[in-house]
N, C-alpha and C. Protein backbone atom coordinates (compact mmCIF):
# COMPACT_ATOMS: atom_id res chain seq x y z
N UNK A 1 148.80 76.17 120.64
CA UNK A 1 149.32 75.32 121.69
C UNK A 1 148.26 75.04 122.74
N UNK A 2 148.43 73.88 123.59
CA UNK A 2 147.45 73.45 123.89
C UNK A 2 147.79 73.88 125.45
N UNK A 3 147.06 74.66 126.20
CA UNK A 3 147.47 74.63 127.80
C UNK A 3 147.85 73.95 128.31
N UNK A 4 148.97 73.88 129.51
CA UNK A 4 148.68 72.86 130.62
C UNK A 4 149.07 73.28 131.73
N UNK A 5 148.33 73.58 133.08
CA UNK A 5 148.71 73.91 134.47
C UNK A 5 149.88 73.00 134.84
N UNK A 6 150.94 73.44 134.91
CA UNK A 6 151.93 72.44 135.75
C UNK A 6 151.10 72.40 137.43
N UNK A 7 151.29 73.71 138.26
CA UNK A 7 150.94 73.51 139.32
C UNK A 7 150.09 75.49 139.93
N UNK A 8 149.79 74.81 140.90
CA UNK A 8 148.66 76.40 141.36
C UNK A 8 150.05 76.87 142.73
N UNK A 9 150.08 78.08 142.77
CA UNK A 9 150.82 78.29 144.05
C UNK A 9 149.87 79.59 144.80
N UNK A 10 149.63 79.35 145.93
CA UNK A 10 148.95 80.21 146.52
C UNK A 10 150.06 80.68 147.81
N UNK A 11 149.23 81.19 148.95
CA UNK A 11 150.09 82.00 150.09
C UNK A 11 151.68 81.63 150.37
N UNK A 12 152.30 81.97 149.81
CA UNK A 12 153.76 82.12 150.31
C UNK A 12 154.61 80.85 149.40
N UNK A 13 153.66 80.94 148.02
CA UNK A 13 154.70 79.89 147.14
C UNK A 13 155.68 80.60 146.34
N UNK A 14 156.31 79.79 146.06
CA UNK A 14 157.30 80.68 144.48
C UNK A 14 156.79 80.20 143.47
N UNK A 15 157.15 81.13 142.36
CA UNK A 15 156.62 80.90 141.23
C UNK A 15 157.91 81.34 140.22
N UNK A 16 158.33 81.33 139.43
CA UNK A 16 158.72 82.00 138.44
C UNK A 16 160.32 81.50 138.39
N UNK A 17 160.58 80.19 139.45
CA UNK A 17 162.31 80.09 139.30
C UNK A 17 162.53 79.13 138.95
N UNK A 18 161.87 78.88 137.53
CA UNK A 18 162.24 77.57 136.45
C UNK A 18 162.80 78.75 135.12
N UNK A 19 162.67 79.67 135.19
CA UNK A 19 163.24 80.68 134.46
C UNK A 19 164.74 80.74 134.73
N UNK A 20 165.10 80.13 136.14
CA UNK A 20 166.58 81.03 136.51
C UNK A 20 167.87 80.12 135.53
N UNK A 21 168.84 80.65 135.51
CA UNK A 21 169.75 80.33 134.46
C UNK A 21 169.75 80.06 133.08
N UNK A 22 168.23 80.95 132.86
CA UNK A 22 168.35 80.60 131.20
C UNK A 22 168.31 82.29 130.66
N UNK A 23 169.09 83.09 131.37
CA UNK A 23 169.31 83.97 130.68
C UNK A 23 167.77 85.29 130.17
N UNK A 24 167.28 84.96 130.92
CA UNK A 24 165.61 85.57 130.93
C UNK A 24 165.18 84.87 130.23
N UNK A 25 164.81 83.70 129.71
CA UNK A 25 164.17 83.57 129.05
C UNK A 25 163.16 82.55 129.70
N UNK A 26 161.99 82.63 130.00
CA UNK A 26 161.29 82.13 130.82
C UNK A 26 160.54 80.64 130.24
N UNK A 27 160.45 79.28 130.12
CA UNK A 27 159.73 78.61 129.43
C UNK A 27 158.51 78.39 130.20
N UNK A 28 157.56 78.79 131.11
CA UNK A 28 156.22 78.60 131.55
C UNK A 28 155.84 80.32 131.61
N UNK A 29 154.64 80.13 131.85
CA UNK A 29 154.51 81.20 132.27
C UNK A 29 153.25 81.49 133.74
N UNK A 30 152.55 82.36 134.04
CA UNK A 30 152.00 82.38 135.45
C UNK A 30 150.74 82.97 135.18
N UNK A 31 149.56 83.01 135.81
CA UNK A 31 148.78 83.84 135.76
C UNK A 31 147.70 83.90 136.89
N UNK A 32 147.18 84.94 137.72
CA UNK A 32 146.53 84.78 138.57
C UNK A 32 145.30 84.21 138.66
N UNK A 33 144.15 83.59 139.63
CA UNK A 33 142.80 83.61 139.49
C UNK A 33 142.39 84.54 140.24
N UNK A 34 143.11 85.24 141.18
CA UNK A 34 142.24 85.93 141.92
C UNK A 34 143.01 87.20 142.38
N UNK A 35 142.58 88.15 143.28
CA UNK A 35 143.54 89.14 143.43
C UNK A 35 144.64 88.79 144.38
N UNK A 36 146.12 89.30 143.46
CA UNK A 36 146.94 88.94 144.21
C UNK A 36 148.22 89.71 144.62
N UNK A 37 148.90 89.47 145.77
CA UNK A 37 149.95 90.90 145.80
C UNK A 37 151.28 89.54 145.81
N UNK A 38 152.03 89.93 144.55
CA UNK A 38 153.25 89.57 143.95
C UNK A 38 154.65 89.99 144.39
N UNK A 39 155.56 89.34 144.75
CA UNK A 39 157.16 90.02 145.19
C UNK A 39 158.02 89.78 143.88
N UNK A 40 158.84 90.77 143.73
CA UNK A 40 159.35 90.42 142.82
C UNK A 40 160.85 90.62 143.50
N UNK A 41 161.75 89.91 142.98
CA UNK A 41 163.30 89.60 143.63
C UNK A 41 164.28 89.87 142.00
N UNK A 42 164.98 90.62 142.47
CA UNK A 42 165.82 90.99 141.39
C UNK A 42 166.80 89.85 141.11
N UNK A 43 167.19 89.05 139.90
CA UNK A 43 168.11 88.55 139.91
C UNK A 43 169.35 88.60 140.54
N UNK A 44 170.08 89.63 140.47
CA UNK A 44 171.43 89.73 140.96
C UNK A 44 171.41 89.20 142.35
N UNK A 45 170.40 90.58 143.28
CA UNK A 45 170.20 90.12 144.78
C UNK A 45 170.28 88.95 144.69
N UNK A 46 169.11 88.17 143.92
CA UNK A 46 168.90 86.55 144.26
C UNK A 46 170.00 85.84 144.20
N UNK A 47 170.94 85.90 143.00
CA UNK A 47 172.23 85.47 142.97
C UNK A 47 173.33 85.50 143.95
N UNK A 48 173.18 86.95 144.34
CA UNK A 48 174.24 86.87 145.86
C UNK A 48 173.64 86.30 146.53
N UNK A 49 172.34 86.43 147.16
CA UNK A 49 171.79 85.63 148.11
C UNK A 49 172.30 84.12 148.38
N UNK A 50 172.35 83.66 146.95
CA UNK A 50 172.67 82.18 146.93
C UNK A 50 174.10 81.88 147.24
N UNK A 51 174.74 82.91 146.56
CA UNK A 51 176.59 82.57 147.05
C UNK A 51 176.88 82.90 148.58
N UNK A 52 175.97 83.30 149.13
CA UNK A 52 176.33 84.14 150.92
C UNK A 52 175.49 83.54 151.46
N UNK A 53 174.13 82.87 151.16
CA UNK A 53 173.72 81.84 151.93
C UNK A 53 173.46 80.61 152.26
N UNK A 54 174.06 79.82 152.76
CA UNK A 54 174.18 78.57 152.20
C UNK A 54 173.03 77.89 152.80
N UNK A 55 172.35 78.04 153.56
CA UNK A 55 171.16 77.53 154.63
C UNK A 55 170.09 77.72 153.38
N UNK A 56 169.82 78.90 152.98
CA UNK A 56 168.64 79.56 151.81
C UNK A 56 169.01 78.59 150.60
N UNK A 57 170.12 78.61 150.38
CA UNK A 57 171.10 77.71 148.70
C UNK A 57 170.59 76.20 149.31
N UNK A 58 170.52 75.77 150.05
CA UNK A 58 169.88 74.03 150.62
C UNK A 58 168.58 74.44 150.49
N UNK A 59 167.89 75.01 151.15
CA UNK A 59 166.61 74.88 151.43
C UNK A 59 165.56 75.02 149.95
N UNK A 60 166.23 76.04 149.37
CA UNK A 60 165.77 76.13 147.97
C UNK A 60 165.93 74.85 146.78
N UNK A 61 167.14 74.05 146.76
CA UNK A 61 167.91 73.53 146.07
C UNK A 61 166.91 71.76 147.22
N UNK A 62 166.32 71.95 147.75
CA UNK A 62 165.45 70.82 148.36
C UNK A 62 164.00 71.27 147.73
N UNK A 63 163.72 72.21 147.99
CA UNK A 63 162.20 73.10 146.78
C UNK A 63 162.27 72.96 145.46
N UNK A 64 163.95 72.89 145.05
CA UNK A 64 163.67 72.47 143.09
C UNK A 64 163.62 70.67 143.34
N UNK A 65 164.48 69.88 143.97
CA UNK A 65 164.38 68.51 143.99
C UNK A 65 162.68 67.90 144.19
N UNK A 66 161.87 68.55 144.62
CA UNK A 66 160.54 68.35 145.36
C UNK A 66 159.71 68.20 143.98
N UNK A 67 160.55 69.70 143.44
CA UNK A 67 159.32 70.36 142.32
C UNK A 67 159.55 69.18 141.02
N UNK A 68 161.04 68.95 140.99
CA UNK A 68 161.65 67.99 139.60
C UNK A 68 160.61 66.63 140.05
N UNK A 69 160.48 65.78 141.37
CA UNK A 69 159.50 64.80 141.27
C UNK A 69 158.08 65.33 141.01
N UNK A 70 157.79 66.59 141.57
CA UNK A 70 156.38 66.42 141.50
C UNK A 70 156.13 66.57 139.95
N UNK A 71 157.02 67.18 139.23
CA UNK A 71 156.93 67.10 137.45
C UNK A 71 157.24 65.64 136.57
N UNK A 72 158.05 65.04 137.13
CA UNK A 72 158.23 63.81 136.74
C UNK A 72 156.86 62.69 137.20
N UNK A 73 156.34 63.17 138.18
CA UNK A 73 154.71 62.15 138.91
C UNK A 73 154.09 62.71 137.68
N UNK A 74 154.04 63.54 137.03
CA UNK A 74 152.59 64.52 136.60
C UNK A 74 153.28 63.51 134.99
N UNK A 75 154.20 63.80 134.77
CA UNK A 75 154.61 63.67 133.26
C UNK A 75 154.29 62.24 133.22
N UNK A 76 154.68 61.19 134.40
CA UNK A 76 154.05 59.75 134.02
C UNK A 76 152.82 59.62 134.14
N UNK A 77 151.67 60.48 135.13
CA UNK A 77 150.33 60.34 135.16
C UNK A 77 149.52 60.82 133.61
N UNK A 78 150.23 61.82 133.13
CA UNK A 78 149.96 61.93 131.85
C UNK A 78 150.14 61.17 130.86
N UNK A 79 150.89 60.67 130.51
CA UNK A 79 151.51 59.02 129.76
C UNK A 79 150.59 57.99 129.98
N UNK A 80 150.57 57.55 131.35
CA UNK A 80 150.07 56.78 131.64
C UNK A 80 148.70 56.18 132.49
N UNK A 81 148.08 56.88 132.97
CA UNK A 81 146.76 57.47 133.58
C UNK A 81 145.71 57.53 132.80
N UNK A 82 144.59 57.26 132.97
CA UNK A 82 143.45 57.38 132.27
C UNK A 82 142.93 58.98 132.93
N UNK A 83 142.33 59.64 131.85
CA UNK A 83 141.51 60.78 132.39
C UNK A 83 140.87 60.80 133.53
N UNK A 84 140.13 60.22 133.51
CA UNK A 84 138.88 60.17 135.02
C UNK A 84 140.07 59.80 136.19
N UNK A 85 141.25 59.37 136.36
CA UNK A 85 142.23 59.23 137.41
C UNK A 85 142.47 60.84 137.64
N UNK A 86 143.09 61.00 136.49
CA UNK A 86 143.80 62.30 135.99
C UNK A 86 142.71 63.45 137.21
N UNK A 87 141.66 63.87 136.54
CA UNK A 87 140.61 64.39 136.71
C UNK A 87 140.37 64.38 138.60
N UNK A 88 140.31 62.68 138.92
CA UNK A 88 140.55 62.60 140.10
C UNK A 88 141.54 63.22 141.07
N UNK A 89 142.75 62.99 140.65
CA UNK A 89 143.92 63.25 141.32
C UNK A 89 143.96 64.93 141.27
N UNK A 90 143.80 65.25 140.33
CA UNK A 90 143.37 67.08 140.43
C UNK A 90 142.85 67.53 141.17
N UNK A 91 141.53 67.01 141.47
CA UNK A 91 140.96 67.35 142.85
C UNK A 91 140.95 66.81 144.03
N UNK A 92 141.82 66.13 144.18
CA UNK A 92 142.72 65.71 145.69
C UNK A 92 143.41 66.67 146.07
N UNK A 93 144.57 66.82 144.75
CA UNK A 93 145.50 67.71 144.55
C UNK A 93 144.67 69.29 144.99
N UNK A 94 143.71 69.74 144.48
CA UNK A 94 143.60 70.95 144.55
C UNK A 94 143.06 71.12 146.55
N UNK A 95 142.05 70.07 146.55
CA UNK A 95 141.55 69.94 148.27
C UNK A 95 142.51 69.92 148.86
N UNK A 96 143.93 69.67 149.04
CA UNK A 96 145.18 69.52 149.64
C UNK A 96 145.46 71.15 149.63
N UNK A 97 145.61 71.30 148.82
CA UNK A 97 146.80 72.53 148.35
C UNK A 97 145.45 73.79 149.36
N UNK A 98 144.34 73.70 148.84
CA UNK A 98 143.56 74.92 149.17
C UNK A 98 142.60 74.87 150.35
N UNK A 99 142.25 73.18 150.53
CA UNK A 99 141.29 72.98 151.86
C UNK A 99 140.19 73.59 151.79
N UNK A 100 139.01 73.09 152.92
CA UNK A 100 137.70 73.12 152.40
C UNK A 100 136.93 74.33 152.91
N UNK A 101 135.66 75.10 152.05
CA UNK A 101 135.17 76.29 152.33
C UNK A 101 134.36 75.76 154.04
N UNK A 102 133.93 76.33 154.81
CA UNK A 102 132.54 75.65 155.61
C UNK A 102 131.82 75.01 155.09
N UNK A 103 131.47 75.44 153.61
CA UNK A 103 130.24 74.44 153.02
C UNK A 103 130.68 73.10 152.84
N UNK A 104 132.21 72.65 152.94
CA UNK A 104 132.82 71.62 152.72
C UNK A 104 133.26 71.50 151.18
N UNK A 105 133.09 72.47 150.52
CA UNK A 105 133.71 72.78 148.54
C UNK A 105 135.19 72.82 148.98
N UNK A 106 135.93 72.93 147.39
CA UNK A 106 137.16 72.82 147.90
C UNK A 106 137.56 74.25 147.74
N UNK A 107 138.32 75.03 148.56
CA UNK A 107 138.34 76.65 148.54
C UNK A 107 138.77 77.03 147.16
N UNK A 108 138.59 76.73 145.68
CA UNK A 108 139.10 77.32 145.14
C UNK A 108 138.14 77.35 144.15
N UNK A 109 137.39 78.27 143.53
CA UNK A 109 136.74 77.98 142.09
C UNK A 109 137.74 78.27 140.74
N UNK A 110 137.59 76.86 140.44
CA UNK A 110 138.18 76.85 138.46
C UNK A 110 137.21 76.66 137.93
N UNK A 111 137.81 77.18 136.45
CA UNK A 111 136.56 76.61 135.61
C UNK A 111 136.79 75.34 135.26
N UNK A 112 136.17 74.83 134.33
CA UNK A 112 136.40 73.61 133.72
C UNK A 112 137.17 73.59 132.90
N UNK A 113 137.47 74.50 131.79
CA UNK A 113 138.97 74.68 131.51
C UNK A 113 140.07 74.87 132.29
N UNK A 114 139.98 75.28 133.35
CA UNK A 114 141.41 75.40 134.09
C UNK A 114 141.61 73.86 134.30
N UNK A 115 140.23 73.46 135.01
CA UNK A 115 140.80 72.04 135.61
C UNK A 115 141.06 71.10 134.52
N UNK A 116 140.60 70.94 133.22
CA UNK A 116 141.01 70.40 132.37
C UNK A 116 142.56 70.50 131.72
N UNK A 117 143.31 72.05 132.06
CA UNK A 117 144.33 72.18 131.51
C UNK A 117 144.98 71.58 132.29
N UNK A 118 144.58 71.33 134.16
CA UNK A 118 145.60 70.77 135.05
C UNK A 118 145.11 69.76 134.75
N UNK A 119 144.57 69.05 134.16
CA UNK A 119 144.17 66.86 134.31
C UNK A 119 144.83 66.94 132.94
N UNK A 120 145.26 67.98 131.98
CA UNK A 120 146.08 67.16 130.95
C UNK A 120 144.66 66.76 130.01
N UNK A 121 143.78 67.08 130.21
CA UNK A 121 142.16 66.79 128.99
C UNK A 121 142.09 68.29 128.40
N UNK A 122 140.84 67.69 127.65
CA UNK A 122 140.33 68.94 126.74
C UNK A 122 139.10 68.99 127.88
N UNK A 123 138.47 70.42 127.54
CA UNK A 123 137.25 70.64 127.75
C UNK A 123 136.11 70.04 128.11
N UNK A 124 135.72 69.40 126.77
CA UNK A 124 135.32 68.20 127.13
C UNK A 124 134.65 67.00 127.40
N UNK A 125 136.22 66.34 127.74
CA UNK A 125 136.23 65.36 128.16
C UNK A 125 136.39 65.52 130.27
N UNK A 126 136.63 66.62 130.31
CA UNK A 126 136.62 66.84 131.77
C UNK A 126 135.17 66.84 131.86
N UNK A 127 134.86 67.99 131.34
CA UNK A 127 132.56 67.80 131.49
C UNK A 127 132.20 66.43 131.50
N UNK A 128 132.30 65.65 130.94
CA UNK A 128 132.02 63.87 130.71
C UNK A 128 132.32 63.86 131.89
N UNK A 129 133.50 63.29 132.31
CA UNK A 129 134.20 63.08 133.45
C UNK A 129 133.56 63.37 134.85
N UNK A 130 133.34 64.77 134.88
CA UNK A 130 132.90 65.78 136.04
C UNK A 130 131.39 65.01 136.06
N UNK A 131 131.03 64.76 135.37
CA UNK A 131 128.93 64.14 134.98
C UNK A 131 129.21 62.83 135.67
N UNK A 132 130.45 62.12 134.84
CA UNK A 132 130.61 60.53 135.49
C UNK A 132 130.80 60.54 137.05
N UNK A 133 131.30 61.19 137.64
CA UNK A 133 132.08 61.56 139.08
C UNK A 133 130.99 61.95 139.88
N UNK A 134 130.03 62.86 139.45
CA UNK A 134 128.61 63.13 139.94
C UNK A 134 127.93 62.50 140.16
N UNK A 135 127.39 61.23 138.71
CA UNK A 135 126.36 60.45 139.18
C UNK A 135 126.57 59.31 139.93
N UNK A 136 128.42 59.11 140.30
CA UNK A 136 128.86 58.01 140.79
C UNK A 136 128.74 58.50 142.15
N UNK A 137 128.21 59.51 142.87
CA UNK A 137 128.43 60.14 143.76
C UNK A 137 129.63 60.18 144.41
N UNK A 138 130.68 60.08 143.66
CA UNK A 138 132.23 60.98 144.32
C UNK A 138 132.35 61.86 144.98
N UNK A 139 131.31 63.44 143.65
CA UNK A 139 131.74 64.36 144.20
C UNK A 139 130.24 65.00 144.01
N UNK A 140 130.28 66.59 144.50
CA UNK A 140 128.52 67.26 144.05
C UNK A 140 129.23 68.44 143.67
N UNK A 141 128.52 69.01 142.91
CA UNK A 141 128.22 70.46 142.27
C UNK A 141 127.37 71.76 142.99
N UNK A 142 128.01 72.79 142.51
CA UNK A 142 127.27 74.04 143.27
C UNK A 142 127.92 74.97 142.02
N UNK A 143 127.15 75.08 141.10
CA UNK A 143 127.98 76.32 140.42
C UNK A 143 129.59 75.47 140.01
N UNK A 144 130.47 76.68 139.99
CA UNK A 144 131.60 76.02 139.82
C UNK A 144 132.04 75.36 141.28
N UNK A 145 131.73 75.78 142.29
CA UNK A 145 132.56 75.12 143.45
C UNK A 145 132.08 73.36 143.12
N UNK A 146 132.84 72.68 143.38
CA UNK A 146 133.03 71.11 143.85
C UNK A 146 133.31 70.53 145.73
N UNK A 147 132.64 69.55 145.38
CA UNK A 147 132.34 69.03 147.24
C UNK A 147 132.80 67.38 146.52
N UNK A 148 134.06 67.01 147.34
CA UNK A 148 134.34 65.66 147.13
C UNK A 148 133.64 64.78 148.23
N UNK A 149 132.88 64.24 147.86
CA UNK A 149 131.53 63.46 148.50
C UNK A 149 132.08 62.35 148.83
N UNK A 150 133.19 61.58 148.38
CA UNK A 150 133.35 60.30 148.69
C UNK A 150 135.30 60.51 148.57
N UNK A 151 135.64 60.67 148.97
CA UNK A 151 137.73 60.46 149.18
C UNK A 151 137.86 59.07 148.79
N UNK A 152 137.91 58.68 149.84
CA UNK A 152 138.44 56.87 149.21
C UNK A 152 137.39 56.42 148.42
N UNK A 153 136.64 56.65 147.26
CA UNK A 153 136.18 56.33 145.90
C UNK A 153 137.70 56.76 144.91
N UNK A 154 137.31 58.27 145.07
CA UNK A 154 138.29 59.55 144.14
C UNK A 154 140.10 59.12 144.34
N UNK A 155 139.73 58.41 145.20
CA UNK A 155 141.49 57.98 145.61
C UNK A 155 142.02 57.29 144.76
N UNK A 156 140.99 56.16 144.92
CA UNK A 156 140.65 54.82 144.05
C UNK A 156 141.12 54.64 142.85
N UNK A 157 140.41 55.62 142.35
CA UNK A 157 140.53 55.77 140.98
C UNK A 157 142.01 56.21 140.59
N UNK A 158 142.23 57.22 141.66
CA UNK A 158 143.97 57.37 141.18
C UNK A 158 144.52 56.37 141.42
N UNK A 159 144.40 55.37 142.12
CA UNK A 159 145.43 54.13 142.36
C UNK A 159 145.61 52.74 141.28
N UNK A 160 143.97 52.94 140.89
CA UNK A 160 143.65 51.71 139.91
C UNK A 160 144.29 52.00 138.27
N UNK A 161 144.51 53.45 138.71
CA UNK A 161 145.01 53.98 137.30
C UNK A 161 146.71 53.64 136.75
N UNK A 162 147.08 53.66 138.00
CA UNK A 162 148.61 53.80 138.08
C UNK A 162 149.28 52.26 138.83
N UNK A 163 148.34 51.27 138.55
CA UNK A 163 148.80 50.19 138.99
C UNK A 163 149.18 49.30 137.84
């Protein structure tokens, strides 16, 4: 089977409640990049929680509606998107979510397989990609960290893709 990152969750995300109501049986699964300290919530609790709170039962039940578009954006950018958009929009996506070191990189190092499993490519065709994006001066290289050199280029490309 072929990977694919749905999404990264860092400081104070949830993870793991596309599992709930199927009886344990989990269809994604999770894995860290870096060191991390994990909560774990017992079903049941969670279950009462939801029948006794109704403020937590909205607020959550607005967190799955969020998550169902942001899977439905990803499932048509995949369909319909060219890679190098794809590729693009990943690292918008990731500069958003994680924001920039001082050096101005985006705080997170992936490899090129990770970021390929989140653009929906192989291997690669992200390396191609990542070379094209370079010499177009988009973005620069340091090792694995990335520096998006140009935003409204990298934007671009997500827009021209999906028009």
């Amino acid at each position: 089977d072929k990977e694919l990152i749905i999404r990264f969750a860092n400081n104070g995300k949830i993870f793991g409640h596309r599992g709930l109501g199927r009886n344990g049986v989990y269809p994604v699964s999770a894995a860290a990049l870096e060191d991390t300290i994990v909560c774990y919530i017992d079903i049941e609790f969670f279950e009462t929680t939801l029948k006794v709170n109704t403020d937590f039962t909205y607020k959550l039940l607005m967190f799955f509606a969020s998550e169902l578009g942001e899977s439905e954006r990803k499932m048509r950018n995949l369909a319909h998107m060219p890679v190098k958009g794809r590729v693009a929009e990943a690292l918008i996506i990731l500069k958003d979510q994680f924001g920039l070191t001082p050096e101005g990189f985006i705080n997170i190092e992936l490899s090129r397989q990770d970021l390929a499993s989140f653009s929906g490519a192989t291997y690669e065709t992200v390396f191609r990609v990542i070379n094209e994006l370079v010499n177009e001066k988009l973005i620069s290289l340091a090792g694995k960290s990335i520096m998006i050199t140009n935003h409204g280029g990298l934007y671009k490309l997500t827009q021209e893709a999906v028009a």
